[in-house]
PDB file of N, CA and C in Angstrom:
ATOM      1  N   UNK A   1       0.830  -1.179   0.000  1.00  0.00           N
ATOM      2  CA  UNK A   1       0.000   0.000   0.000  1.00  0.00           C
ATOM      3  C   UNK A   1       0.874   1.242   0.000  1.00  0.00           C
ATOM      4  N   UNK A   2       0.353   1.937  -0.897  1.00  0.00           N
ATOM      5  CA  UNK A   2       1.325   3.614  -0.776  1.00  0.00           C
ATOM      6  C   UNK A   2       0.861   4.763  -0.077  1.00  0.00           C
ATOM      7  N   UNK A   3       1.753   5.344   0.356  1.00  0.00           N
ATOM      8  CA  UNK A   3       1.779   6.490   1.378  1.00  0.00           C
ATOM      9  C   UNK A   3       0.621   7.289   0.242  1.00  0.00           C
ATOM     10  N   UNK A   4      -0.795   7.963   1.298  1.00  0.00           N
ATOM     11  CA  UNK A   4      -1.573   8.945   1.223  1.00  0.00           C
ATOM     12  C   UNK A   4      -0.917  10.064   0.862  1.00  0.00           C
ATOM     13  N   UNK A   5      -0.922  11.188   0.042  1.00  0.00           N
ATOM     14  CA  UNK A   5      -0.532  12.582   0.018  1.00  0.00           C
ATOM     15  C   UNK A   5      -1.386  13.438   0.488  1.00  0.00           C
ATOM     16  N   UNK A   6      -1.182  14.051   1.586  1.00  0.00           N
ATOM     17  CA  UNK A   6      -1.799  14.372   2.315  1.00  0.00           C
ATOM     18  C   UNK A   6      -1.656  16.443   2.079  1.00  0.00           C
ATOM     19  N   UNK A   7      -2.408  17.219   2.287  1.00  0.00           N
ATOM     20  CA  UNK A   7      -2.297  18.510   1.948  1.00  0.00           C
ATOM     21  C   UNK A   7      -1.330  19.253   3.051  1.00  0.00           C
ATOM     22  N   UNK A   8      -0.607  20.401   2.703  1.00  0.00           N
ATOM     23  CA  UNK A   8      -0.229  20.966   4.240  1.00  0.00           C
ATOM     24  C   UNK A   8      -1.087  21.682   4.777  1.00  0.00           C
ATOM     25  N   UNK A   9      -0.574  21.558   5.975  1.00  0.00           N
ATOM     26  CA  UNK A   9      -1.475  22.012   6.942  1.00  0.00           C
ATOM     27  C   UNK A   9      -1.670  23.483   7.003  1.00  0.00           C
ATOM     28  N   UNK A  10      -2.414  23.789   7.286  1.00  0.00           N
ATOM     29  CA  UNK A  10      -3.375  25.420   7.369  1.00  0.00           C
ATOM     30  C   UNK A  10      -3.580  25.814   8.127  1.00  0.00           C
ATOM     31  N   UNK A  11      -3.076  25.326   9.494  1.00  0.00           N
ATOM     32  CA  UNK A  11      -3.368  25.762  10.743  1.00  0.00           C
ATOM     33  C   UNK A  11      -2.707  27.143  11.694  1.00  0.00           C
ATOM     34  N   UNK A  12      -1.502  27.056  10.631  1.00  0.00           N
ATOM     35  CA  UNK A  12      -1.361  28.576  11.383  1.00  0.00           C
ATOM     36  C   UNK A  12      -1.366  30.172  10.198  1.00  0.00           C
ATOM     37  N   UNK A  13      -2.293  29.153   9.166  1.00  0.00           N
ATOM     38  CA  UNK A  13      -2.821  30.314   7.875  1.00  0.00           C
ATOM     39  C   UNK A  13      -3.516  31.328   8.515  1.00  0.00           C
ATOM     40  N   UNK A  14      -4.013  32.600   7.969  1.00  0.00           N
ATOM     41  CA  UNK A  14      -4.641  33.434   8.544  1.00  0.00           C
ATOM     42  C   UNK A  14      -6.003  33.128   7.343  1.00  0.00           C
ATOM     43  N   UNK A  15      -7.008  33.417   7.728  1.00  0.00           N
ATOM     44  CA  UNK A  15      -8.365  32.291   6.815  1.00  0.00           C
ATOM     45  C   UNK A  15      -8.256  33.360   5.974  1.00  0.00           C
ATOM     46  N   UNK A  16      -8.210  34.786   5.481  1.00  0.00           N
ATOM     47  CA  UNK A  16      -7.980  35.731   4.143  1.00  0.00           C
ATOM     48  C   UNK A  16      -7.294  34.879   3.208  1.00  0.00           C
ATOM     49  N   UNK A  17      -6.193  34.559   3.643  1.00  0.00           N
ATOM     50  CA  UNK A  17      -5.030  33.458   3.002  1.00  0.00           C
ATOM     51  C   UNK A  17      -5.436  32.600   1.560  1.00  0.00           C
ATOM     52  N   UNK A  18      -6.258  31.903   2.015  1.00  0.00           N
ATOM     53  CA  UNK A  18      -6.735  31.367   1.185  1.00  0.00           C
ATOM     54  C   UNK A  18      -7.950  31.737  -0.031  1.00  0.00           C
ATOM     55  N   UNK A  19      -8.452  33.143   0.396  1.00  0.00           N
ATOM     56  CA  UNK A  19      -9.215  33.962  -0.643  1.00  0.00           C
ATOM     57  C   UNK A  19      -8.729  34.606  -1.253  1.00  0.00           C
ATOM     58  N   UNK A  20      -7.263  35.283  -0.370  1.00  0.00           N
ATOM     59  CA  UNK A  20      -6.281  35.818  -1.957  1.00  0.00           C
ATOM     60  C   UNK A  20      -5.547  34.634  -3.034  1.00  0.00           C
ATOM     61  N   UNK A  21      -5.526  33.467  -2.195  1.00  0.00           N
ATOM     62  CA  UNK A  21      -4.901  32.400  -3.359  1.00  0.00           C
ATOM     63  C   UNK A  21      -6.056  32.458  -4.197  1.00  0.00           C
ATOM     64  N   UNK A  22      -6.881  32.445  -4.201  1.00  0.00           N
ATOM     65  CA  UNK A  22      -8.278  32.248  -5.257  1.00  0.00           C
ATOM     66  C   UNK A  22      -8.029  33.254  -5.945  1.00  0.00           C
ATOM     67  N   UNK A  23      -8.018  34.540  -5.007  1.00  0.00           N
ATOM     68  CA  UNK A  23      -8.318  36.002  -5.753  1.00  0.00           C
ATOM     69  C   UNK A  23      -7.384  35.790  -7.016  1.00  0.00           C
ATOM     70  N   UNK A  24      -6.128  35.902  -6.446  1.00  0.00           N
ATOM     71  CA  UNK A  24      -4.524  35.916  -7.181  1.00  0.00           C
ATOM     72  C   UNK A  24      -5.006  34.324  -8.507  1.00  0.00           C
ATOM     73  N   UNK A  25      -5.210  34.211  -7.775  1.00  0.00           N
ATOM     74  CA  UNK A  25      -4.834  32.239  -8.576  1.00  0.00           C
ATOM     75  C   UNK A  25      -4.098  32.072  -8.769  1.00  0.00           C
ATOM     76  N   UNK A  26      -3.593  31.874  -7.484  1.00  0.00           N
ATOM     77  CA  UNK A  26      -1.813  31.071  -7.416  1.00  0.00           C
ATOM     78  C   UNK A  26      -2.028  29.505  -7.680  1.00  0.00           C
ATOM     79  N   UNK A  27      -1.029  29.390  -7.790  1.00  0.00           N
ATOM     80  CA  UNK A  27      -0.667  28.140  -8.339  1.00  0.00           C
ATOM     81  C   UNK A  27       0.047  27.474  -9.481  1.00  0.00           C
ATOM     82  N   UNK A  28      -0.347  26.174  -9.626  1.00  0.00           N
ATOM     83  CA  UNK A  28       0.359  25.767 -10.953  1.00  0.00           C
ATOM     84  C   UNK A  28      -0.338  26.786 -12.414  1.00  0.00           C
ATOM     85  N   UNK A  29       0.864  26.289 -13.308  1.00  0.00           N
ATOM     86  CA  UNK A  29       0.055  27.426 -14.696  1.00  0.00           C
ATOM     87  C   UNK A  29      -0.485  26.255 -15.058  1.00  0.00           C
ATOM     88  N   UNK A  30      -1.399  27.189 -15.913  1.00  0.00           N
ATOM     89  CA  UNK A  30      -2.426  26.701 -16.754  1.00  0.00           C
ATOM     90  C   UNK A  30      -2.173  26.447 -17.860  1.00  0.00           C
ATOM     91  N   UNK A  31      -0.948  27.207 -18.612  1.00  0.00           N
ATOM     92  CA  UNK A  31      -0.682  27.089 -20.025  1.00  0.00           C
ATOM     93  C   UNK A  31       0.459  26.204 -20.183  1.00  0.00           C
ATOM     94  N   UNK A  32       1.112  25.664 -19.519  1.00  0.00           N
ATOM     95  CA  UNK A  32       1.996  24.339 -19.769  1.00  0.00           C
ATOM     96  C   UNK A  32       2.976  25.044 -20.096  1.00  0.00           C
ATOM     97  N   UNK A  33       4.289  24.529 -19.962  1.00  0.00           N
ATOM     98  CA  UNK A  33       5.754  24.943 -20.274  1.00  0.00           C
ATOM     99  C   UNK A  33       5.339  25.804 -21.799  1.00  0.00           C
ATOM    100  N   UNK A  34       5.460  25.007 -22.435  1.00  0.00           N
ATOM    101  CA  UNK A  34       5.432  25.798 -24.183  1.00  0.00           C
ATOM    102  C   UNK A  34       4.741  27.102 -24.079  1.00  0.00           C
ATOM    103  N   UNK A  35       3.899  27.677 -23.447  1.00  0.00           N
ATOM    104  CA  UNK A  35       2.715  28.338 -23.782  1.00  0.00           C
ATOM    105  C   UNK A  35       3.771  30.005 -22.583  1.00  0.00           C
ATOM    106  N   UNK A  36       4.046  29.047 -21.578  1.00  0.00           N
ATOM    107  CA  UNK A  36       5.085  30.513 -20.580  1.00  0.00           C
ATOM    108  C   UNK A  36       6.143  30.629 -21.769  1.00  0.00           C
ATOM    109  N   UNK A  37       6.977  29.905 -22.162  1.00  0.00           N
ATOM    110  CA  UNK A  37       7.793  29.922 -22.865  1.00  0.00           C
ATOM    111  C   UNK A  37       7.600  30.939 -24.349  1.00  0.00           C
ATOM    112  N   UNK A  38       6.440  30.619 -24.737  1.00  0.00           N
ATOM    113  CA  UNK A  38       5.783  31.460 -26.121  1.00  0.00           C
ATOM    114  C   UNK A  38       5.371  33.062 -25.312  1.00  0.00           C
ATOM    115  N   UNK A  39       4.659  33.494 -24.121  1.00  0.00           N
ATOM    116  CA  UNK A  39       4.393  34.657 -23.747  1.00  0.00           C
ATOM    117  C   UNK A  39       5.515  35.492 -23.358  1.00  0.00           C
ATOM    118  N   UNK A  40       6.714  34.439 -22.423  1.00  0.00           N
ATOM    119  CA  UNK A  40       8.135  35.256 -22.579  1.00  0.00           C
ATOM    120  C   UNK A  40       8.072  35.902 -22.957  1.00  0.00           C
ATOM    121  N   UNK A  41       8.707  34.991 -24.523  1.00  0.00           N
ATOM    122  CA  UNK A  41       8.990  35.842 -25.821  1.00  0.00           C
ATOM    123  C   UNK A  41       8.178  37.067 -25.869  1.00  0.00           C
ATOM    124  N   UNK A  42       7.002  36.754 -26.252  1.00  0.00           N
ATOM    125  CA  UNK A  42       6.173  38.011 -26.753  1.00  0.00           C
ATOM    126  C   UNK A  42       6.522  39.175 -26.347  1.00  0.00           C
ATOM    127  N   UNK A  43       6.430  39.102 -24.431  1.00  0.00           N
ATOM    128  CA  UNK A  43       6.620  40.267 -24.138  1.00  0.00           C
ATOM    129  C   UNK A  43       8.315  41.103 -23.894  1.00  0.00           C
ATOM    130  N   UNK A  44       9.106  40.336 -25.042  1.00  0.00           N
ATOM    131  CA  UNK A  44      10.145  41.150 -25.123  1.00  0.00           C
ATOM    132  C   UNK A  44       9.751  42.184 -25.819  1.00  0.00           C
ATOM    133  N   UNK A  45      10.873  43.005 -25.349  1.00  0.00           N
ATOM    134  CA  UNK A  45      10.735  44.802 -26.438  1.00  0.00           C
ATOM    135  C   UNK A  45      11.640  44.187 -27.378  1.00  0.00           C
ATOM    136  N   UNK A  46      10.815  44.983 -28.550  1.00  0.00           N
ATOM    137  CA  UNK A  46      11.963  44.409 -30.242  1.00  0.00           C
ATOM    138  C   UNK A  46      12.748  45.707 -29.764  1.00  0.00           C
ATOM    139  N   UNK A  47      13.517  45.279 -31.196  1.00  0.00           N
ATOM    140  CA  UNK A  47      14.993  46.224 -31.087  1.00  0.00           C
ATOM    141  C   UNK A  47      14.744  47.840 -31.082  1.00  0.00           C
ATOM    142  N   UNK A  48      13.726  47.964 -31.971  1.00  0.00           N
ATOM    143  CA  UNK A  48      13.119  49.435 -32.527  1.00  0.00           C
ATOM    144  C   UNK A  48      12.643  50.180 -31.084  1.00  0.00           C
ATOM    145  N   UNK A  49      11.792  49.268 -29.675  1.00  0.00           N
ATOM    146  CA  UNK A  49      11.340  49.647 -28.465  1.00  0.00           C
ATOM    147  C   UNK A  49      12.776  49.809 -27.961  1.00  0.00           C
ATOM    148  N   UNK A  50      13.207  49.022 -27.741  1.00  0.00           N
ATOM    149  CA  UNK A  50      14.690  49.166 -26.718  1.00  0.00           C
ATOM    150  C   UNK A  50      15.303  50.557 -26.833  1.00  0.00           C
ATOM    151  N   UNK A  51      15.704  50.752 -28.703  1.00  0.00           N
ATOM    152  CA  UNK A  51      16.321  51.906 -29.079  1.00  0.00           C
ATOM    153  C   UNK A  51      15.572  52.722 -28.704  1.00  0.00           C
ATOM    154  N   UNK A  52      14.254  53.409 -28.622  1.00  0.00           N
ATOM    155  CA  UNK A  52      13.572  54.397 -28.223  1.00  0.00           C
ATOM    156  C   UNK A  52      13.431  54.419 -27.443  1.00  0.00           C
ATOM    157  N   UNK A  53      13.589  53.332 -26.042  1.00  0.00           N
ATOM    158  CA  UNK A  53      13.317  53.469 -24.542  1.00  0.00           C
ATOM    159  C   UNK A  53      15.010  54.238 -24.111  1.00  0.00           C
ATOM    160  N   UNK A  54      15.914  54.175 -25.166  1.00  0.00           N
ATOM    161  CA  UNK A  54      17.114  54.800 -24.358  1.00  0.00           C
ATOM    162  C   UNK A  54      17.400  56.083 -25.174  1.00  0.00           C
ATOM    163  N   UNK A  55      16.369  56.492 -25.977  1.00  0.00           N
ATOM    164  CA  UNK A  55      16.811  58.083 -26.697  1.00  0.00           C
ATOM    165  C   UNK A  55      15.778  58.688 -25.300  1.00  0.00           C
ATOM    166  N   UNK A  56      14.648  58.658 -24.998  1.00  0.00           N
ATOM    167  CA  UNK A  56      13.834  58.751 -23.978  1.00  0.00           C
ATOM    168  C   UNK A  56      14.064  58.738 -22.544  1.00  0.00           C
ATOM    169  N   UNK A  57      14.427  57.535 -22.171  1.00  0.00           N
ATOM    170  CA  UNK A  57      14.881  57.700 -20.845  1.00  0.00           C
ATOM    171  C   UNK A  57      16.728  58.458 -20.011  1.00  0.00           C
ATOM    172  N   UNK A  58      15.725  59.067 -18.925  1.00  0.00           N
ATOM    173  CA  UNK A  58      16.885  60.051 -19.166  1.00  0.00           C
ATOM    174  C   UNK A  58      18.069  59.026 -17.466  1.00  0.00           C
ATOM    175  N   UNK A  59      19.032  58.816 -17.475  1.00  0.00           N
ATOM    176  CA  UNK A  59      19.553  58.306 -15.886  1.00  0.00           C
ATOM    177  C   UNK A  59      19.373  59.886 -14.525  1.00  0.00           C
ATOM    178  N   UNK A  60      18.649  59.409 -13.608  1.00  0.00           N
ATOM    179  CA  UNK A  60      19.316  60.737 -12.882  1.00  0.00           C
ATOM    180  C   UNK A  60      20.770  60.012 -12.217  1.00  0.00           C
ATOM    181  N   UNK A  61      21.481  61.519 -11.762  1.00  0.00           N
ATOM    182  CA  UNK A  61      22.426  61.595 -11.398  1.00  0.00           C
ATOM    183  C   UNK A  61      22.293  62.399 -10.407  1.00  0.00           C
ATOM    184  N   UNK A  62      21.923  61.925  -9.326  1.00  0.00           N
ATOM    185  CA  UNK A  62      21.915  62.874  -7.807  1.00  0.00           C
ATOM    186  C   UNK A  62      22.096  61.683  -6.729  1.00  0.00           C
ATOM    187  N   UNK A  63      21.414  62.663  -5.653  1.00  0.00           N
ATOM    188  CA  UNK A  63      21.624  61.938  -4.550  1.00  0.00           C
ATOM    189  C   UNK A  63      19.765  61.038  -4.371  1.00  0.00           C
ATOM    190  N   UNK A  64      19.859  60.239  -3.738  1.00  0.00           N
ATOM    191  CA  UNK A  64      18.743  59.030  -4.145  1.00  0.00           C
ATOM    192  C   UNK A  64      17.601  59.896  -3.470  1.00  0.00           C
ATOM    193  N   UNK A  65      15.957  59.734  -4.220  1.00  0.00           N
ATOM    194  CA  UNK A  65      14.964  59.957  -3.781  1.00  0.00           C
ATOM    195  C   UNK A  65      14.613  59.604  -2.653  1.00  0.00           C
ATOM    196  N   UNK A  66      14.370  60.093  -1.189  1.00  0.00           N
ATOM    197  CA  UNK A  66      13.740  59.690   0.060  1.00  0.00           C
ATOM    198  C   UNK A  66      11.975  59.627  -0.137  1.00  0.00           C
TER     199      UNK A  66
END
């Protein structure tokens, strides 16, 4: 006979806990390796975005925002 898999325990969850996992929908994906792998991609910037995100963005050079 094989060992039961049994869930972990929840006992020192706070009970919200488990309505933001719903909310969020954490968990495993839905779209299977290939499918994260294909949205990656997508959401790279092509070359044409990159080049215009650095004529645009400017570096500051000071002392850091508080």
């Amino acid at each position: 006979m094989g060992k039961e898999k049994r869930a972990p325990s929840r006992g020192d969850e706070h009970p919200d806990d488990r309505a933001l996992d719903r909310l969020a929908d954490r968990g495993p994906s839905r779209v299977g390796v290939d499918g994260a792998l294909r949205a990656r991609d997508v959401s790279r910037p092509s070359r044409a975005q990159v080049a215009a995100a650095q004529k645009t963005v400017k570096p500051r050079t000071g002392p850091p925002i508080t």
